[in-house]
N, C-alpha and C. Protein backbone atom coordinates (compact mmCIF):
# COMPACT_ATOMS: atom_id res chain seq x y z
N UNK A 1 0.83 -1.17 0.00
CA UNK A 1 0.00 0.00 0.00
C UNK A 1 0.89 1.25 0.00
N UNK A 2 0.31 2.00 -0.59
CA UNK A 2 1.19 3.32 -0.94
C UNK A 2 0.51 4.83 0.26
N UNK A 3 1.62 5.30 0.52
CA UNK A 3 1.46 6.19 1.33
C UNK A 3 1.11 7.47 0.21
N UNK A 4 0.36 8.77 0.96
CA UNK A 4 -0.22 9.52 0.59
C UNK A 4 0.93 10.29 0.50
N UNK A 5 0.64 10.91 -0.85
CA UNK A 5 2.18 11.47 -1.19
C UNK A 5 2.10 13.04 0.12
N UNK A 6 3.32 13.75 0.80
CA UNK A 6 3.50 14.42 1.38
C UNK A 6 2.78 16.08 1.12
N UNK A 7 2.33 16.79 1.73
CA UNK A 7 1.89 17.78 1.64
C UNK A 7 2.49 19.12 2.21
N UNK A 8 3.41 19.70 1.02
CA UNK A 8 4.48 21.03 1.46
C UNK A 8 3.77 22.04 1.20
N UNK A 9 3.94 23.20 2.59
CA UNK A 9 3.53 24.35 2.77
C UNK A 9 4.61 25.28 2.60
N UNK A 10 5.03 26.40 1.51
CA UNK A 10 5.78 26.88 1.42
C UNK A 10 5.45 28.46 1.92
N UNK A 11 6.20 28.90 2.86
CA UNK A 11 6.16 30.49 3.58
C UNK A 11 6.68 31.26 2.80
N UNK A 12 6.64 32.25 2.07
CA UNK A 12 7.50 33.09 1.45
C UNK A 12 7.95 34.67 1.84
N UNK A 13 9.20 34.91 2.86
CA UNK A 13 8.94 35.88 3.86
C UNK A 13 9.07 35.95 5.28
N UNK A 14 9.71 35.95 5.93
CA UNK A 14 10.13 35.85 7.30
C UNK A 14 9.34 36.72 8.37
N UNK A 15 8.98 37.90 8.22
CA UNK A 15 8.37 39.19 8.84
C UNK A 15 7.55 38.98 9.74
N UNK A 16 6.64 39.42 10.05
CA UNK A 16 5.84 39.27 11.09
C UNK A 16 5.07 38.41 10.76
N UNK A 17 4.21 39.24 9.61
CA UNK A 17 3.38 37.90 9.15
C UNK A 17 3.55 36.45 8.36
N UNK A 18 4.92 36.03 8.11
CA UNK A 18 5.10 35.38 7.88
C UNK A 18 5.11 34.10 8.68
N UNK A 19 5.78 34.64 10.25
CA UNK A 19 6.13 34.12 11.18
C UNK A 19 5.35 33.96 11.87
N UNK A 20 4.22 34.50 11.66
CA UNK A 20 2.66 34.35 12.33
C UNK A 20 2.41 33.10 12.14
N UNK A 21 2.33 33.03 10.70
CA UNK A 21 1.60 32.03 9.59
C UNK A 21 2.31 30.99 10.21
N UNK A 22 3.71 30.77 10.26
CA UNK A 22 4.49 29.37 10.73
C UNK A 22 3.95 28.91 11.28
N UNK A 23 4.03 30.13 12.49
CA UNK A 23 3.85 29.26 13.96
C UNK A 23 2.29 28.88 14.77
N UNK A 24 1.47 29.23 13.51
CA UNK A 24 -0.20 29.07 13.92
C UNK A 24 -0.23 27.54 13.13
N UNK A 25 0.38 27.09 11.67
CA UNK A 25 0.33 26.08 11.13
C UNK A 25 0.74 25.15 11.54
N UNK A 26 2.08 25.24 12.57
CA UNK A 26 3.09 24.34 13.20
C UNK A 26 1.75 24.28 14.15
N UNK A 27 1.31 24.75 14.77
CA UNK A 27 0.54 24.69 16.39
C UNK A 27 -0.50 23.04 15.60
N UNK A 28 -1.05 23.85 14.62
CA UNK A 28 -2.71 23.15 14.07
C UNK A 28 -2.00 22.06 13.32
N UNK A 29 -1.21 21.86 13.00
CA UNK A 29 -0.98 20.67 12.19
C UNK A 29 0.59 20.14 12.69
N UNK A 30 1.10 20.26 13.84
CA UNK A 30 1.97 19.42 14.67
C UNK A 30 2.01 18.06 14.81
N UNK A 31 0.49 17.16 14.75
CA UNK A 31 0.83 16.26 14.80
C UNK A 31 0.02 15.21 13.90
N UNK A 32 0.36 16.47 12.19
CA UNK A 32 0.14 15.56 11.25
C UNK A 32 0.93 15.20 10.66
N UNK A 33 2.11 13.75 10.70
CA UNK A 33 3.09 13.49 9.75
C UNK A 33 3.30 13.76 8.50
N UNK A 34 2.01 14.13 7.56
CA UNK A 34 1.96 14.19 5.99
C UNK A 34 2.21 15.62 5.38
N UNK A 35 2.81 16.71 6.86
CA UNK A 35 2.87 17.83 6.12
C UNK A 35 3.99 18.29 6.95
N UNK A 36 4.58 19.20 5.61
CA UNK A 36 5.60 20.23 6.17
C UNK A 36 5.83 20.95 5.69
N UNK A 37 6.12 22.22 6.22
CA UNK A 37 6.06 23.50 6.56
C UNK A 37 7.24 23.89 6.46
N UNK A 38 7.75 24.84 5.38
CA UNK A 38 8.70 25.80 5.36
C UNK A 38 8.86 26.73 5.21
N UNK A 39 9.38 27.52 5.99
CA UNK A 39 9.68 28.79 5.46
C UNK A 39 10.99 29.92 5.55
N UNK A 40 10.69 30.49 4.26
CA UNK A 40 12.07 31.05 3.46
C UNK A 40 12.28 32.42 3.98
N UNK A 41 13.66 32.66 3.65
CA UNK A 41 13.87 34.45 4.75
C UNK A 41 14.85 34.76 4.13
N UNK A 42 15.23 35.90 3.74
CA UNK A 42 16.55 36.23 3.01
C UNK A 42 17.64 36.31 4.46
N UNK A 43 17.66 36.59 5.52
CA UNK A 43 17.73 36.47 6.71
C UNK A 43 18.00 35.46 7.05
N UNK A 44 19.13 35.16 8.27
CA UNK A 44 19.16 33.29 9.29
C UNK A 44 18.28 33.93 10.66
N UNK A 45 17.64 35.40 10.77
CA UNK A 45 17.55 35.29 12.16
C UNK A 45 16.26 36.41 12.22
N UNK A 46 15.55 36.56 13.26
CA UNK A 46 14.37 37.43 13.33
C UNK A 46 14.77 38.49 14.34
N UNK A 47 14.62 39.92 13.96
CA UNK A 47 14.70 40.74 15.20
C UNK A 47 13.30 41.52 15.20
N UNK A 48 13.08 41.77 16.16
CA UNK A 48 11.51 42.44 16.14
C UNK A 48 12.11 44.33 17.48
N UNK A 49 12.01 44.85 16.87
CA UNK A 49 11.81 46.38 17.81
C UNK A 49 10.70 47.19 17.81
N UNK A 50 9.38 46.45 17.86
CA UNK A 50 8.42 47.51 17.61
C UNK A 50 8.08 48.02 18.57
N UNK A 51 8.44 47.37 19.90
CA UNK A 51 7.78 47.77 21.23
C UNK A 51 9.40 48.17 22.05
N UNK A 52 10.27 48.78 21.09
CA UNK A 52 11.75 49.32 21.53
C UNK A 52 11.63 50.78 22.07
N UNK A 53 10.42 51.39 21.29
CA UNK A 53 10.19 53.22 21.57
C UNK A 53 9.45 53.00 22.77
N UNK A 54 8.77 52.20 23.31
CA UNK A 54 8.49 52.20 24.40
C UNK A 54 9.04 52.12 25.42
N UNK A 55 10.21 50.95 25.98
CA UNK A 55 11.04 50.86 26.40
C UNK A 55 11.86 52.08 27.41
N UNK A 56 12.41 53.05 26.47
CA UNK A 56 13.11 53.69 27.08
C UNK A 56 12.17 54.89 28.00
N UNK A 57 11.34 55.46 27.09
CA UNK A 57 10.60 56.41 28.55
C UNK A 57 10.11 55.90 29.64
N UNK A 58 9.57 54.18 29.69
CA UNK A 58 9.64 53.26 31.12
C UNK A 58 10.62 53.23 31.54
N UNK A 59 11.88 53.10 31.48
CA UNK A 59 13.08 53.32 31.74
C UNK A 59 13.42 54.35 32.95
N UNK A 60 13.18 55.58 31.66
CA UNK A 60 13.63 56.61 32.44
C UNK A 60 12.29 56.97 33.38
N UNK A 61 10.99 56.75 33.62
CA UNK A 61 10.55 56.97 34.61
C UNK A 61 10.56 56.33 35.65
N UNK A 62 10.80 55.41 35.59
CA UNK A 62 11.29 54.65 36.68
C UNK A 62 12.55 54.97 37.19
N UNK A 63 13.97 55.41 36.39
CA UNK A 63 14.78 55.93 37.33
C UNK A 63 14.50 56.74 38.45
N UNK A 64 13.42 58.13 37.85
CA UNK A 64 12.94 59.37 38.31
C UNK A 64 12.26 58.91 39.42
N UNK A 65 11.95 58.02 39.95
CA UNK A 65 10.89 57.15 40.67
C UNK A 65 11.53 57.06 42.13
């Protein structure tokens, strides 16, 4: 008997929403052997600073504190 040929999900894009997409597909389909999930990044690594401008005026009010 022949196995069901494999089912590839290709990501195109690393970004936020890309990385959304991964990691909601990885969650929902973790423990289906017949699929896999890749995804591509011109990038080896993710940095995210959107919540960086916030950061520092908590910072400094809390020194003032």
């Amino acid at each position: 008997m022949e196995s069901a040929p494999k089912k590839r999900i290709l990501i195109l894009g690393g970004g936020f929403a890309g990385l959304t997409v991964a990691m909601e597909l990885d969650k929902k389909l973790a423990q289906d052997p017949s699929v896999e999930i890749t995804l591509v990044n011109r990038e080896n690594f993710f940095c995210s600073l959107r919540c960086f401008t916030r950061w520092p005026p908590a910072i400094w009010i809390s020194q003032r504190s």
